[in-house]
C-alpha atoms as a PDB file:
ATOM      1  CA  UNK A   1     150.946  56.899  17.901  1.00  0.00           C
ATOM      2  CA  UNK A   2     154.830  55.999  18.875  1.00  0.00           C
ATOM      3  CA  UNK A   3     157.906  55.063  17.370  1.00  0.00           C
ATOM      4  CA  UNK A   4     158.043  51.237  17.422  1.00  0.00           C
ATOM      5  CA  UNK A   5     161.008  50.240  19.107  1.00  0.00           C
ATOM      6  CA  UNK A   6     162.069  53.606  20.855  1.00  0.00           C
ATOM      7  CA  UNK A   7     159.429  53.480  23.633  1.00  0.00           C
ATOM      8  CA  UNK A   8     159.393  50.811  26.370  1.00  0.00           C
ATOM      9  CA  UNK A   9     156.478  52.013  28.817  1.00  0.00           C
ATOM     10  CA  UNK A  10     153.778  54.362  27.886  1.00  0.00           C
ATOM     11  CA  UNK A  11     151.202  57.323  29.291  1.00  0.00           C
ATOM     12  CA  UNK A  12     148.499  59.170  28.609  1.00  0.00           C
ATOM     13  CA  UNK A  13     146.223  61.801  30.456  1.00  0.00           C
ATOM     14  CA  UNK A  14     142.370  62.865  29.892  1.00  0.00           C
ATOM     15  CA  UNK A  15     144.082  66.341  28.169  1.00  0.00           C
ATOM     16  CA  UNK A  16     145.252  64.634  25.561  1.00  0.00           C
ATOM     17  CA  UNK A  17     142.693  62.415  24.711  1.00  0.00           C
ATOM     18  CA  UNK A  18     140.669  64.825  23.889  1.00  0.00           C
ATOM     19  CA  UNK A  19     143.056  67.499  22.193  1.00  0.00           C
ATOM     20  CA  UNK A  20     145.031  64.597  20.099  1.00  0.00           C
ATOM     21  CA  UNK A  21     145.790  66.976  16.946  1.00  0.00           C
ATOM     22  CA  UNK A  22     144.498  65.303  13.647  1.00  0.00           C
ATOM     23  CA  UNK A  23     147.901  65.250  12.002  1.00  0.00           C
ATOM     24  CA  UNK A  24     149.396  63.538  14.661  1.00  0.00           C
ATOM     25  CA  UNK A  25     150.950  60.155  13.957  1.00  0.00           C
ATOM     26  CA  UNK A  26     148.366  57.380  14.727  1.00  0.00           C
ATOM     27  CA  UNK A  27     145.385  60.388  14.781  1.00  0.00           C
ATOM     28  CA  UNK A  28     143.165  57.372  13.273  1.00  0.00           C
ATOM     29  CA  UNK A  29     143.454  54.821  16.217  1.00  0.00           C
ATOM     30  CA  UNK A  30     143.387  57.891  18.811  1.00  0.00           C
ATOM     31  CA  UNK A  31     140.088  58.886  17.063  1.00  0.00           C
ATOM     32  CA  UNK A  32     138.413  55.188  16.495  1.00  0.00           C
ATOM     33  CA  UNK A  33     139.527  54.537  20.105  1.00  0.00           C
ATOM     34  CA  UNK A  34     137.176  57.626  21.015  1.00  0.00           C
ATOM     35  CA  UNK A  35     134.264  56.783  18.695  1.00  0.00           C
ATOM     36  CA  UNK A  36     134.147  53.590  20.401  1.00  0.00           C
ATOM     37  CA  UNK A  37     133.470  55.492  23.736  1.00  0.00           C
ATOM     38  CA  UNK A  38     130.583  57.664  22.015  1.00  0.00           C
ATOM     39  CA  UNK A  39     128.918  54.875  21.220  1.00  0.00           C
ATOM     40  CA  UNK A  40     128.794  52.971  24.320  1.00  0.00           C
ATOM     41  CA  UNK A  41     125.235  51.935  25.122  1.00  0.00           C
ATOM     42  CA  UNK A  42     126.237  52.529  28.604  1.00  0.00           C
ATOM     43  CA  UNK A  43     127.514  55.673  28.753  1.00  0.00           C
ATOM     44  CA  UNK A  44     124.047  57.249  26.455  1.00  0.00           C
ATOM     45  CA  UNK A  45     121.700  55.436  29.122  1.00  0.00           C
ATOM     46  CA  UNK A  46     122.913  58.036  31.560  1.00  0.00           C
ATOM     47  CA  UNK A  47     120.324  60.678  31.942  1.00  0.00           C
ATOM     48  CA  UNK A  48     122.599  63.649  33.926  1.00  0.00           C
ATOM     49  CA  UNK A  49     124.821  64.890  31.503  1.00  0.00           C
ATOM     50  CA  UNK A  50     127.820  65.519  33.232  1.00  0.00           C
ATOM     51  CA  UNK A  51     127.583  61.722  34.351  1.00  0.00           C
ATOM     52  CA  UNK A  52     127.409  60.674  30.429  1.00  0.00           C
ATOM     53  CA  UNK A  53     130.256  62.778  29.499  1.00  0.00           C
ATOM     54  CA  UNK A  54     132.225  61.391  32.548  1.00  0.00           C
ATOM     55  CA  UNK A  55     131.641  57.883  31.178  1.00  0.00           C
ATOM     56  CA  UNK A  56     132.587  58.793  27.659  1.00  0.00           C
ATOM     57  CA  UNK A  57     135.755  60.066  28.653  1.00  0.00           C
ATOM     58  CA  UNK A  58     136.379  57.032  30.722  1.00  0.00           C
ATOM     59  CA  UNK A  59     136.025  54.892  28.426  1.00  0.00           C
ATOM     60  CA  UNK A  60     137.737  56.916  25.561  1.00  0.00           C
ATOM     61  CA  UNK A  61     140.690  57.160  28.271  1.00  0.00           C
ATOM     62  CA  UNK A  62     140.110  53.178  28.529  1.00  0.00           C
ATOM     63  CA  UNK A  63     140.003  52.453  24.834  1.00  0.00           C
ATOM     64  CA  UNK A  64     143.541  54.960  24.095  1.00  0.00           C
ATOM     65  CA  UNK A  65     145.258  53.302  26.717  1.00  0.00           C
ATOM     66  CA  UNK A  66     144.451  49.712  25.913  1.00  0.00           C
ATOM     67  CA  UNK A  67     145.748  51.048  22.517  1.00  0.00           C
ATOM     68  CA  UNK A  68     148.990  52.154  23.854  1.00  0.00           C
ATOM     69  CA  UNK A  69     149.555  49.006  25.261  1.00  0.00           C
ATOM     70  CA  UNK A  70     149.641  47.445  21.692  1.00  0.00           C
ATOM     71  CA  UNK A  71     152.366  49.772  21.292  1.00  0.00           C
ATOM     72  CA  UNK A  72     154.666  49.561  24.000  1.00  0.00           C
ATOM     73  CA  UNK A  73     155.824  45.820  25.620  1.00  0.00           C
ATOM     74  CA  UNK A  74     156.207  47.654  28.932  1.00  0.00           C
ATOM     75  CA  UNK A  75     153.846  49.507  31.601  1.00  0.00           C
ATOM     76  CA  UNK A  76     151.176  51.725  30.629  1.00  0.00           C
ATOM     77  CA  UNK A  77     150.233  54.353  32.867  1.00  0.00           C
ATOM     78  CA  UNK A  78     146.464  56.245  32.979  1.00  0.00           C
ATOM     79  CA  UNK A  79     146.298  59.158  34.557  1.00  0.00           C
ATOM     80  CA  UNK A  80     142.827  59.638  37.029  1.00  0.00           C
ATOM     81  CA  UNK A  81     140.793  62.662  36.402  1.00  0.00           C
ATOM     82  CA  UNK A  82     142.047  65.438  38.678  1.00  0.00           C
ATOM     83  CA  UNK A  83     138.488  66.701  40.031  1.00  0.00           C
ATOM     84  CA  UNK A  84     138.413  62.870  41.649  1.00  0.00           C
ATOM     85  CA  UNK A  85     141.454  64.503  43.802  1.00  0.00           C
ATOM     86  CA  UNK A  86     139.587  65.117  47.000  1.00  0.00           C
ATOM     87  CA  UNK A  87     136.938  61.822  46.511  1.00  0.00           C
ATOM     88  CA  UNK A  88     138.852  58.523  47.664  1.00  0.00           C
ATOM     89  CA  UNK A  89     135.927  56.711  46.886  1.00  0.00           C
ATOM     90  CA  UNK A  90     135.465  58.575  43.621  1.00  0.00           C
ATOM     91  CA  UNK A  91     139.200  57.734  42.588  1.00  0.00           C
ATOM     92  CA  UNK A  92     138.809  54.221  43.483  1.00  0.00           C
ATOM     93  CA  UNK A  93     136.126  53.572  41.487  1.00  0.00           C
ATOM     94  CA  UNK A  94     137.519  55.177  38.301  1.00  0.00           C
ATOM     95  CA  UNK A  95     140.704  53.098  38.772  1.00  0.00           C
ATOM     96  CA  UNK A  96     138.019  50.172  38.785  1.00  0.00           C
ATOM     97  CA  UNK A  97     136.009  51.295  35.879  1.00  0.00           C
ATOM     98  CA  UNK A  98     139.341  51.334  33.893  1.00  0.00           C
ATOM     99  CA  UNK A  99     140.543  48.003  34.834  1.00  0.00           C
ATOM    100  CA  UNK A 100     137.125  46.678  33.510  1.00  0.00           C
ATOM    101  CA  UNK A 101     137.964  48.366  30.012  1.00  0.00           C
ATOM    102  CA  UNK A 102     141.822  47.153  30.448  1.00  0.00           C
ATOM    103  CA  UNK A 103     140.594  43.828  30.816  1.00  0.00           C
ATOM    104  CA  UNK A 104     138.023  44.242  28.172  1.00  0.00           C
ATOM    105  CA  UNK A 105     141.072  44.498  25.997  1.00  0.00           C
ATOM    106  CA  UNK A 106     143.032  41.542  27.424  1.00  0.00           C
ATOM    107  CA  UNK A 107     145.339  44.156  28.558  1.00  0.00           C
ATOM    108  CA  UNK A 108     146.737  42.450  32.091  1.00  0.00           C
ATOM    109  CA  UNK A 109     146.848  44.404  35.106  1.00  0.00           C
ATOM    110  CA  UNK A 110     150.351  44.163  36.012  1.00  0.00           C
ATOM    111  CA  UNK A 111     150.800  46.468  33.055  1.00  0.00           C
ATOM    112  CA  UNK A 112     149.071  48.919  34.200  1.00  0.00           C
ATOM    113  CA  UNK A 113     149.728  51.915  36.911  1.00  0.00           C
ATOM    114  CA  UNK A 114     147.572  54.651  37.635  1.00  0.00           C
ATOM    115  CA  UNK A 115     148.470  58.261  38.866  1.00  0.00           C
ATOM    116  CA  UNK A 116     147.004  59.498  41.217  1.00  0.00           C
ATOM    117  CA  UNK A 117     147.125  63.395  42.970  1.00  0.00           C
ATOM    118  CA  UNK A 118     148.123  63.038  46.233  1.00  0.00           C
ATOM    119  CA  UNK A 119     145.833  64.793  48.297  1.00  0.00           C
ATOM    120  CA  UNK A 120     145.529  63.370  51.573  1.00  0.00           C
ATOM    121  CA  UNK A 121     142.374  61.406  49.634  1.00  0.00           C
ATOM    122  CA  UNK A 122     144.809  60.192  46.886  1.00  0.00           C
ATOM    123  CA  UNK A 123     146.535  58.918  49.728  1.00  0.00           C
ATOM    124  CA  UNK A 124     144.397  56.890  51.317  1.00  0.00           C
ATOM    125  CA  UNK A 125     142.834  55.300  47.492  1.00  0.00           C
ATOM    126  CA  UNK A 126     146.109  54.499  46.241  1.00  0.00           C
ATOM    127  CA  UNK A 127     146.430  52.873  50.166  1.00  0.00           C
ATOM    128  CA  UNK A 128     143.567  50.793  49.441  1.00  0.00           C
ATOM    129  CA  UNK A 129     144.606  50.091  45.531  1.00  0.00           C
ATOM    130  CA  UNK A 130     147.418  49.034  46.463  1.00  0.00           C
ATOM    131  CA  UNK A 131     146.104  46.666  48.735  1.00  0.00           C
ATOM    132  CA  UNK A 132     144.387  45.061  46.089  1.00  0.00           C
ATOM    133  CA  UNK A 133     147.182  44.789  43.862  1.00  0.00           C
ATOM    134  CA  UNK A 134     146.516  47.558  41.750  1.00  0.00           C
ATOM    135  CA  UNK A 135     149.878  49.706  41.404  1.00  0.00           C
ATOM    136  CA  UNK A 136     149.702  53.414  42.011  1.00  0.00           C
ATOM    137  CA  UNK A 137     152.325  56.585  40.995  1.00  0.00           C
ATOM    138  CA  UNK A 138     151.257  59.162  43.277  1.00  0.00           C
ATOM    139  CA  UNK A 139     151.554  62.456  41.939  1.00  0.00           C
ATOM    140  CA  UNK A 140     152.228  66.304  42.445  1.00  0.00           C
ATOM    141  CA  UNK A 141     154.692  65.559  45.483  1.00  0.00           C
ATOM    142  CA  UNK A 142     156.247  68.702  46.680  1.00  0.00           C
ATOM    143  CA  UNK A 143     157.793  68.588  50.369  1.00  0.00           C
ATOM    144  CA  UNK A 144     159.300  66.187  52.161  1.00  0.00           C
ATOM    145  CA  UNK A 145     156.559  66.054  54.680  1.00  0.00           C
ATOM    146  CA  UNK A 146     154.499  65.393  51.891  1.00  0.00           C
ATOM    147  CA  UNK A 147     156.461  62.568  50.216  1.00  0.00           C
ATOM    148  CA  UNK A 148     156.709  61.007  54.252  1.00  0.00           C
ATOM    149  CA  UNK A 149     153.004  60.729  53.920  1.00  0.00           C
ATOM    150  CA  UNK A 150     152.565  59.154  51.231  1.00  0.00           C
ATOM    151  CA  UNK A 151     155.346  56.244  51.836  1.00  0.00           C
ATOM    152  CA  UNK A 152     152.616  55.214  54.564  1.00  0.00           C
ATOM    153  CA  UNK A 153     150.091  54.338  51.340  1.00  0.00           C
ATOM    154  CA  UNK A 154     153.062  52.018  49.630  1.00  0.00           C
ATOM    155  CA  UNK A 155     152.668  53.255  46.205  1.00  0.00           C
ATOM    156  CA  UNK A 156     154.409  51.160  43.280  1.00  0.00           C
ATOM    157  CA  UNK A 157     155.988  54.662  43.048  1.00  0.00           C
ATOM    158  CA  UNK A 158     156.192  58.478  43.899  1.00  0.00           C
END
């Protein structure tokens, strides 16, 4: 997957979960880390389909990340899915979801951080995450107005 001893902090997005290309280094834990998340009793009981494929991709997300953090002694951080962007409810509960499967792992929260768009919604979750002691990057920050907003949610970082 990396270059031991090159990379200190890790991250990975939904994209390239699921477009890892087979002759990639470390193609076999990418893919096992997936298979794992088809198989997840959970995820088949499901019975709307765009739910089940929401929680497969979760979890495969889940899975690849806890298997970055074998890599890397540093942060790992897990990109939320981008149609969450205007749902702060939505993005909250994926950034729980994932710190179940984190902590499935024995992967400890304080190495994790989770970006997050910031809408005015992306905002207010990472607000509340934050609160909680989850850290947040808040991402796609283009105007200074914009980036004043956001230093009123506290985000580990911008």
């Amino acid at each position: 997957m990396i270059l031991r001893g090159v990379c200190t902090d890790g991250g990975h997005r939904e994209l390239f979960t699921v477009a890892w290309d087979r002759r990639a280094p470390g193609y076999q834990v990418q893919e096992s880390a997936i298979d794992t998340a088809l198989v997840d009793g959970e995820c088949n009981t499901m019975e709307k389909p765009g739910d089940r494929m929401s929680c497969y991709l979760t979890k495969a997300l889940g899975n690849v990340g806890a298997e970055l953090a074998l890599q890397v002694p540093g942060r790992v951080s897990t990109e939320i899915d981008a149609r969450l962007a205007y749902d702060t409810q939505g993005i909250v509960q994926r950034v729980h979801e994932l710190l179940q499967i984190y902590n499935e792992h024995d992967i400890p929260s304080e190495r994790l951080l989770f970006k997050i768009p910031a809408t005015w919604q992306g905002i207010e979750a990472s607000r509340l995450l934050e609160s909680e002691g989850t850290q947040t990057h808040l991402t796609f920050v283009y105007r200074h107005v914009h980036a004043l907003c956001l230093i009123w949610s506290q985000p580990y970082f911008l």
